[in-house]
Protein backbone atom coordinates (compact mmCIF):
# COMPACT_ATOMS: atom_id res chain seq x y z
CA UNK A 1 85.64 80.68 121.92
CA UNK A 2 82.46 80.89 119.75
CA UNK A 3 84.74 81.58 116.64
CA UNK A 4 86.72 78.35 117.16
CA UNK A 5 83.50 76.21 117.56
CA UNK A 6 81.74 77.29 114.34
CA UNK A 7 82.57 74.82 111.87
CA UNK A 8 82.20 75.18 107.86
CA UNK A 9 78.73 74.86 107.65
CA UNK A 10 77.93 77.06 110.04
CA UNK A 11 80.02 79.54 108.49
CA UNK A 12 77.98 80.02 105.47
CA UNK A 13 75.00 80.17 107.00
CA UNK A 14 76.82 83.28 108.97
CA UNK A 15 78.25 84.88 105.69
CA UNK A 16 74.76 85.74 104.40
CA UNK A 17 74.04 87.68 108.21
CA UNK A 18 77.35 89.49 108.24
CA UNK A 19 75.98 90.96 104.60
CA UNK A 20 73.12 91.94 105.75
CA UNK A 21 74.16 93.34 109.11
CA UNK A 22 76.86 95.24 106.68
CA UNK A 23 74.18 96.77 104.25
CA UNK A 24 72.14 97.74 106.93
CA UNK A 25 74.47 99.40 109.45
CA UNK A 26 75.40 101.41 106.24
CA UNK A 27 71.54 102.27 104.92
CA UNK A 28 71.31 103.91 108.71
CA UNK A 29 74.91 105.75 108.09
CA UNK A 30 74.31 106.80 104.69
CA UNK A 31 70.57 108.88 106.03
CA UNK A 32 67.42 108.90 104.87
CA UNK A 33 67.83 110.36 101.60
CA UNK A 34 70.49 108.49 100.53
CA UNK A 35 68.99 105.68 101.69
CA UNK A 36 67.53 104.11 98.43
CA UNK A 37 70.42 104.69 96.53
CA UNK A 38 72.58 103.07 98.65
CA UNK A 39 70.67 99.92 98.70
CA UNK A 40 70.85 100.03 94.71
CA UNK A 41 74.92 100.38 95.19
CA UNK A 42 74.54 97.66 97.79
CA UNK A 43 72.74 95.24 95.03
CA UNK A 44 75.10 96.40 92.24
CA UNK A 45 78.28 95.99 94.21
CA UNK A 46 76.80 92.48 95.71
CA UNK A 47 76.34 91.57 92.36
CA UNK A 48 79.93 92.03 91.11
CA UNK A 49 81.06 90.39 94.77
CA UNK A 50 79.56 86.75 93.66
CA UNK A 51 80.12 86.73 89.92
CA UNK A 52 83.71 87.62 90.70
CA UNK A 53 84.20 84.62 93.43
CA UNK A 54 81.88 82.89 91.14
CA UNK A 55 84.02 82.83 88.21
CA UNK A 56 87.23 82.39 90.18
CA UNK A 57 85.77 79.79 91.40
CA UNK A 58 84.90 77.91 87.97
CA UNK A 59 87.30 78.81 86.55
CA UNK A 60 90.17 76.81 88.87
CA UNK A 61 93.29 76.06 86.55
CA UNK A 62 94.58 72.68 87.12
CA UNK A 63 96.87 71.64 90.19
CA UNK A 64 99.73 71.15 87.46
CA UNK A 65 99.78 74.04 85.58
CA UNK A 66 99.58 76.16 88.73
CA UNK A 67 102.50 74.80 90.46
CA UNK A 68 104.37 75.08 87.07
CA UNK A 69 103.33 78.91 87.16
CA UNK A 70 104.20 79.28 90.30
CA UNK A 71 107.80 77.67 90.00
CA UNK A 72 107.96 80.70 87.02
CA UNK A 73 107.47 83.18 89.34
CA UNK A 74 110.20 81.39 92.34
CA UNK A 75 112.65 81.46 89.33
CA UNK A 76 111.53 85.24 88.17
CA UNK A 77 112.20 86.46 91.28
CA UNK A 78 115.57 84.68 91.79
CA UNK A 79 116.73 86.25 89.04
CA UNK A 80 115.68 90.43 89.79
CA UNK A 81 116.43 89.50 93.65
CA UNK A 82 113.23 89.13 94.93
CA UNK A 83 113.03 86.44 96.76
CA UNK A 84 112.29 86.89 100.15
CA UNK A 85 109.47 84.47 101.09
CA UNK A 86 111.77 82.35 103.27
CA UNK A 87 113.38 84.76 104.87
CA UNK A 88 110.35 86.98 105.56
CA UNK A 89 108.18 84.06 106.95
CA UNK A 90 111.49 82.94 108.86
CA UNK A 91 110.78 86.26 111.24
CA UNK A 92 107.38 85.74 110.83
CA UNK A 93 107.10 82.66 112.72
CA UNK A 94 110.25 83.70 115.93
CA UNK A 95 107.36 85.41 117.22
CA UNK A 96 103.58 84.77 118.15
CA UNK A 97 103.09 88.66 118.51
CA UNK A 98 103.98 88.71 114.86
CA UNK A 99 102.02 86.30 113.22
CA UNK A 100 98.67 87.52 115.30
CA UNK A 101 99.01 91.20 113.82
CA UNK A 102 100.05 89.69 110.04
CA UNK A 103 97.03 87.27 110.25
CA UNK A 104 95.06 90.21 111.97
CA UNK A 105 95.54 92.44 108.82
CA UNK A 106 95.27 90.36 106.10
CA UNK A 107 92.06 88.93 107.57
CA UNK A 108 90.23 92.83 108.67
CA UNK A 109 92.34 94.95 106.30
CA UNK A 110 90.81 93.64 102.74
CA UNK A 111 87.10 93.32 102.87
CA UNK A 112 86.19 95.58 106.26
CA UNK A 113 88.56 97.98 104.58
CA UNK A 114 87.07 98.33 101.59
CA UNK A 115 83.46 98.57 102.77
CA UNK A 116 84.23 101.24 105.40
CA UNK A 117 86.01 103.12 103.04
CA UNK A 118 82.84 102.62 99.96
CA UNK A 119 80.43 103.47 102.55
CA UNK A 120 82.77 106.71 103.83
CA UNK A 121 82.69 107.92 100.09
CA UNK A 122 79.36 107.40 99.41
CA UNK A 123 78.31 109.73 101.85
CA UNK A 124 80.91 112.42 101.63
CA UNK A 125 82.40 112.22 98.36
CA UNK A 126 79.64 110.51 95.70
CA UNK A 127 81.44 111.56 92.84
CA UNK A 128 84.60 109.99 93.73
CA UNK A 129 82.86 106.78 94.90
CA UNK A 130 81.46 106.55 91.22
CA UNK A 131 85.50 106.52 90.61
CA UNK A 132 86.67 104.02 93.15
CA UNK A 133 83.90 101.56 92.64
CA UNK A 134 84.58 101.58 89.03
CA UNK A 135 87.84 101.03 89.48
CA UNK A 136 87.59 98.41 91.79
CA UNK A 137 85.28 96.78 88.93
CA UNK A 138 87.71 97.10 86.29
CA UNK A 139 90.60 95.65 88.15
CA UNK A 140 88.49 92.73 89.28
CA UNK A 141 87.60 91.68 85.48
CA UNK A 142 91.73 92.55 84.79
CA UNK A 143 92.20 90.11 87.54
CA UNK A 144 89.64 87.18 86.41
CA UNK A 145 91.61 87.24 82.89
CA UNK A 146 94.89 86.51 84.39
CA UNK A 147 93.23 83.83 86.96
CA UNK A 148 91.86 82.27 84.12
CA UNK A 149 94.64 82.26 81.60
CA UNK A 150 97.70 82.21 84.28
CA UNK A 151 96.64 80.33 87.27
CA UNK A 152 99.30 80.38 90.01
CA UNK A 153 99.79 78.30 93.41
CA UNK A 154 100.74 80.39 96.24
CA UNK A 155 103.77 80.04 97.84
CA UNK A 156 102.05 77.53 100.58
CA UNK A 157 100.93 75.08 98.44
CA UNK A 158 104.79 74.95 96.97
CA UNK A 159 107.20 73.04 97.87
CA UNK A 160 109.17 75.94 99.82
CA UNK A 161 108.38 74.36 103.34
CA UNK A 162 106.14 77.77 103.86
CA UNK A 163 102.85 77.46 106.03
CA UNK A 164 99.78 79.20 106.10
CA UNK A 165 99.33 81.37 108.72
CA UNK A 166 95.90 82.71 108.27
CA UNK A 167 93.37 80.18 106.95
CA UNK A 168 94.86 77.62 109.19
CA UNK A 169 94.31 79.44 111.96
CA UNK A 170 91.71 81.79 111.57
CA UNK A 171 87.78 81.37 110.88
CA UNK A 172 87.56 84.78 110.45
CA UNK A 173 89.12 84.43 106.84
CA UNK A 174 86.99 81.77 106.00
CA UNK A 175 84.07 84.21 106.77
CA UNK A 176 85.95 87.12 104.55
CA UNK A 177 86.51 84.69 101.93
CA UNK A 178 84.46 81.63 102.15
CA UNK A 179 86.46 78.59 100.44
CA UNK A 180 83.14 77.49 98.38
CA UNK A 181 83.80 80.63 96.44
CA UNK A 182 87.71 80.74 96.74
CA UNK A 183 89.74 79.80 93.61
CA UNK A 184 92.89 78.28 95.27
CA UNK A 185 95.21 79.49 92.28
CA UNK A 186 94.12 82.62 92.09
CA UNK A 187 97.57 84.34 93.76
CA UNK A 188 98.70 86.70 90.14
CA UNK A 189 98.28 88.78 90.74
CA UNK A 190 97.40 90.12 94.41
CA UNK A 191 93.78 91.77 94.26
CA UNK A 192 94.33 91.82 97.68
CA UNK A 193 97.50 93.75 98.04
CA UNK A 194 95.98 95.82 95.19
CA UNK A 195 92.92 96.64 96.37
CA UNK A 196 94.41 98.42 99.63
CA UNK A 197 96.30 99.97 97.22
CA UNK A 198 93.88 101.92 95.90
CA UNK A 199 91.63 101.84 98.97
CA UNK A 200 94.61 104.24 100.69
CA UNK A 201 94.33 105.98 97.47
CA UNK A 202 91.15 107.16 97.98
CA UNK A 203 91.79 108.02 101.60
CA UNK A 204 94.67 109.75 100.78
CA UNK A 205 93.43 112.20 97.82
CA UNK A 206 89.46 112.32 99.52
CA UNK A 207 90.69 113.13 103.33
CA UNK A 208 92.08 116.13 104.25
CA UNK A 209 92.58 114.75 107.82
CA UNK A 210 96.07 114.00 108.59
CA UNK A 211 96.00 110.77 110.51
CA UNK A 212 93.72 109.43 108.22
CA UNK A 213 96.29 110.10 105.27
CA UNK A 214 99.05 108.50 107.89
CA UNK A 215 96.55 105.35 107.87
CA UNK A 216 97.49 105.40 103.55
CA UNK A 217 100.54 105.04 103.75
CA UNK A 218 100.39 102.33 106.26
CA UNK A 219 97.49 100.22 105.07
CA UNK A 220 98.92 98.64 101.56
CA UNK A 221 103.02 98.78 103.31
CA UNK A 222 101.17 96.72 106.36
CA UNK A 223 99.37 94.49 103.90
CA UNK A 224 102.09 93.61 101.71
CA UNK A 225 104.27 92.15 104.45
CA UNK A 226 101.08 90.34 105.78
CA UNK A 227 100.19 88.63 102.48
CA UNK A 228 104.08 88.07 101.67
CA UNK A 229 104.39 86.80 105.44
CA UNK A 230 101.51 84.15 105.65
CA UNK A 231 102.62 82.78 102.24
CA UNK A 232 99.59 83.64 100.22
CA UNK A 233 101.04 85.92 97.71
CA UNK A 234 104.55 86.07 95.91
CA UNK A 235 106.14 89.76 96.57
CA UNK A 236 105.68 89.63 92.22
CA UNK A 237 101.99 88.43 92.84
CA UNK A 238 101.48 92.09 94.71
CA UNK A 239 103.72 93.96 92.69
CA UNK A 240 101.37 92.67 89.80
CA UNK A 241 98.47 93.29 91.88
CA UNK A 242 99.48 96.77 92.14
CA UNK A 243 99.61 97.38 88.94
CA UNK A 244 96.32 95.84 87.96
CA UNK A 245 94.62 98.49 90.23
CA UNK A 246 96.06 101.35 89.81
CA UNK A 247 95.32 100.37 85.31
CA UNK A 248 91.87 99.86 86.76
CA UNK A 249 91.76 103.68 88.20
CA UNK A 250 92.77 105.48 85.45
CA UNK A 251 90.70 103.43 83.00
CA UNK A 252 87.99 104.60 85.24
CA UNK A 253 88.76 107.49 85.47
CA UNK A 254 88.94 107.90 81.70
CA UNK A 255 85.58 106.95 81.73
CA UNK A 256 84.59 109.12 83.70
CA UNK A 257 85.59 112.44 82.24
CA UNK A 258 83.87 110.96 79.13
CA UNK A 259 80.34 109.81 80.38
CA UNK A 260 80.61 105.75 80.40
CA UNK A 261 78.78 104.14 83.41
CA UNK A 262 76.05 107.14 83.02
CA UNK A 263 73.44 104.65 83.83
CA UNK A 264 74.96 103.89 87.17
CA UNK A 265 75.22 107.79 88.93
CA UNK A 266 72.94 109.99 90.50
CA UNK A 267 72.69 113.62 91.59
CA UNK A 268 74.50 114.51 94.52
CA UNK A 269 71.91 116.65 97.10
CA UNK A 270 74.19 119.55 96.85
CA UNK A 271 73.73 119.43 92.91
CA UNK A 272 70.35 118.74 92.61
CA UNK A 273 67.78 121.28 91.23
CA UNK A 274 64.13 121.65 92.20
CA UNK A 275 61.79 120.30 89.66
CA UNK A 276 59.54 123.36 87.60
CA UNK A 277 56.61 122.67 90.22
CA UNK A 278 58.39 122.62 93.17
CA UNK A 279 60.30 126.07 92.17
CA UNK A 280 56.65 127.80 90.94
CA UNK A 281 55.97 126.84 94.69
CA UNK A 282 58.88 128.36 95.91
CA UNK A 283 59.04 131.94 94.16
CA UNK A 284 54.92 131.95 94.86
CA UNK A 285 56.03 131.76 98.66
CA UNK A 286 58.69 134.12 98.38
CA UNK A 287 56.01 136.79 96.84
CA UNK A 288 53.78 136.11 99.38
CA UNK A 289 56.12 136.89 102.02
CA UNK A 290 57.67 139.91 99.98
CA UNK A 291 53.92 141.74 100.49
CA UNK A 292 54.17 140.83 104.04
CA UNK A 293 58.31 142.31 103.81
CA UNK A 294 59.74 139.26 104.23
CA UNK A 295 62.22 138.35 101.27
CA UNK A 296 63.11 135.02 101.51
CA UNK A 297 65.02 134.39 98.54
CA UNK A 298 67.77 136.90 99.85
């Protein structure tokens, strides 16, 4: 298959396309009008993208330490009766059916998710993209602090006899998450357990749609048994993960009802007024069509 025979390098050469091709399917969805706005998002949110992986990244804690850390966490969760890792990536592996769909969703259900969902609010709901992409901002920088001062090893790099199901397998997360920008002790907590979290937020309050509000509830229950699963997060890593988001949508939110990120919003069409020259325009046409009985302001 042509996703088995491309190797590392070719992989970032296709990372770069799959951006592009991304951006511009949603510049065409978005419309005309929208059009330039959205490609400012696009730069601002491509921005944060590589300075996050940038500083995870640089900022990769030592081997040591992060084993140590992660031996805190085995022992935390021993003691609240949490630990499950075994026992879930003991079913995990009785069946090949099992690991394809766990590997299938933590692969297409982090980053795909969250730009279908960015580019679905930007067109429909532009006030609560502000909100979301804010959020997603703030618990990114949360995030960065804690991979910085608390690196931990994920549960396959421990000594638990776990494997890794998805980057050992799949190219396809390499292309998600290329490993030139991937910090490899960067599991507390679980951005990506918390970022579907507030992905099926957003669904879930901005859809009135039924089965998409079904899709909520089942996007961060299916993720956290896929990242728990393939041995990339601690069940404490997501728990923490959770957390982090949800602190970074109500700090955004916060901001929000009092002004912060002005610099970064825009008018909605449905809100915008005509400027003074554009109106004289208007009520001059209206008058002219008012001598010929025509009212069009009515």
């Amino acid at each position: 298959m042509l996703v088995d025979f491309l190797a590392a390098p070719a992989l970032r050469a296709v990372t770069p396309l799959l951006i592009i091709l991304v951006v511009a399917t949603g510049a065409w969805l978005v419309g005309r009008q929208r059009r330039v706005r959205f490609l400012k998002e696009a730069a601002i949110i491509l921005g944060a993208y590589f300075a996050y992986f940038g500083v995870r990244a640089i900022s990769e804690g030592s081997a040591s330490i992060a084993h140590e850390n992660a031996k805190l966490l085995i022992e935390l969760e021993q003691n609240i009766g949490l630990f499950v890792e075994p026992s879930v990536q003991g079913v995990l592996m009785s069946s090949e059916a099992f690991i394809d769909v766990v590997n299938w969703i933590y692969v297409w259900g982090h980053w795909p998710v969250i730009g279908a969902v960015a580019i679905w609010l930007f067109a429909r709901k532009p006030s609560a993209y502000r909100t979301y992409r804010n959020a997603l901002m703030i618990s990114g920088g949360i995030g960065l602090v804690f991979y910085i001062s608390f690196p931990a090893a994920p549960p396959r790099f421990t000594d638990l006899g776990l494997v890794d199901t998805v980057f050992s397998q799949s190219n396809f997360a390499k292309l998600m998450q290329p490993t030139d920008f991937t910090n490899q002790y960067a599991a507390f907590p679980s951005l990506h357990f918390g970022w579907s979290l507030l992905m099926a937020t957003a669904i879930y309050r901005e859809s009135r749609k039924q089965p998409l509000r079904v899709v909520a509830w089942l996007l961060p229950l299916g993720m956290f048994v896929s990242i728990v699963a393939t041995a990339n997060h601690f069940v404490v890593d997501a728990i923490a993960g959770g957390i982090v988001a949800l602190i970074g949508l109500r700090a955004a939110l916060m901001l929000e009802r009092e002004g912060a990120f002005a610099w970064l919003r825009w008018p909605s069409p449905a809100t915008e007024t005509p400027s003074p020259m554009s109106a004289d325009r208007l009520h001059a046409a209206a008058a002219q069509n008012e001598v010929a009985g025509i009212d069009l302001l009515t």
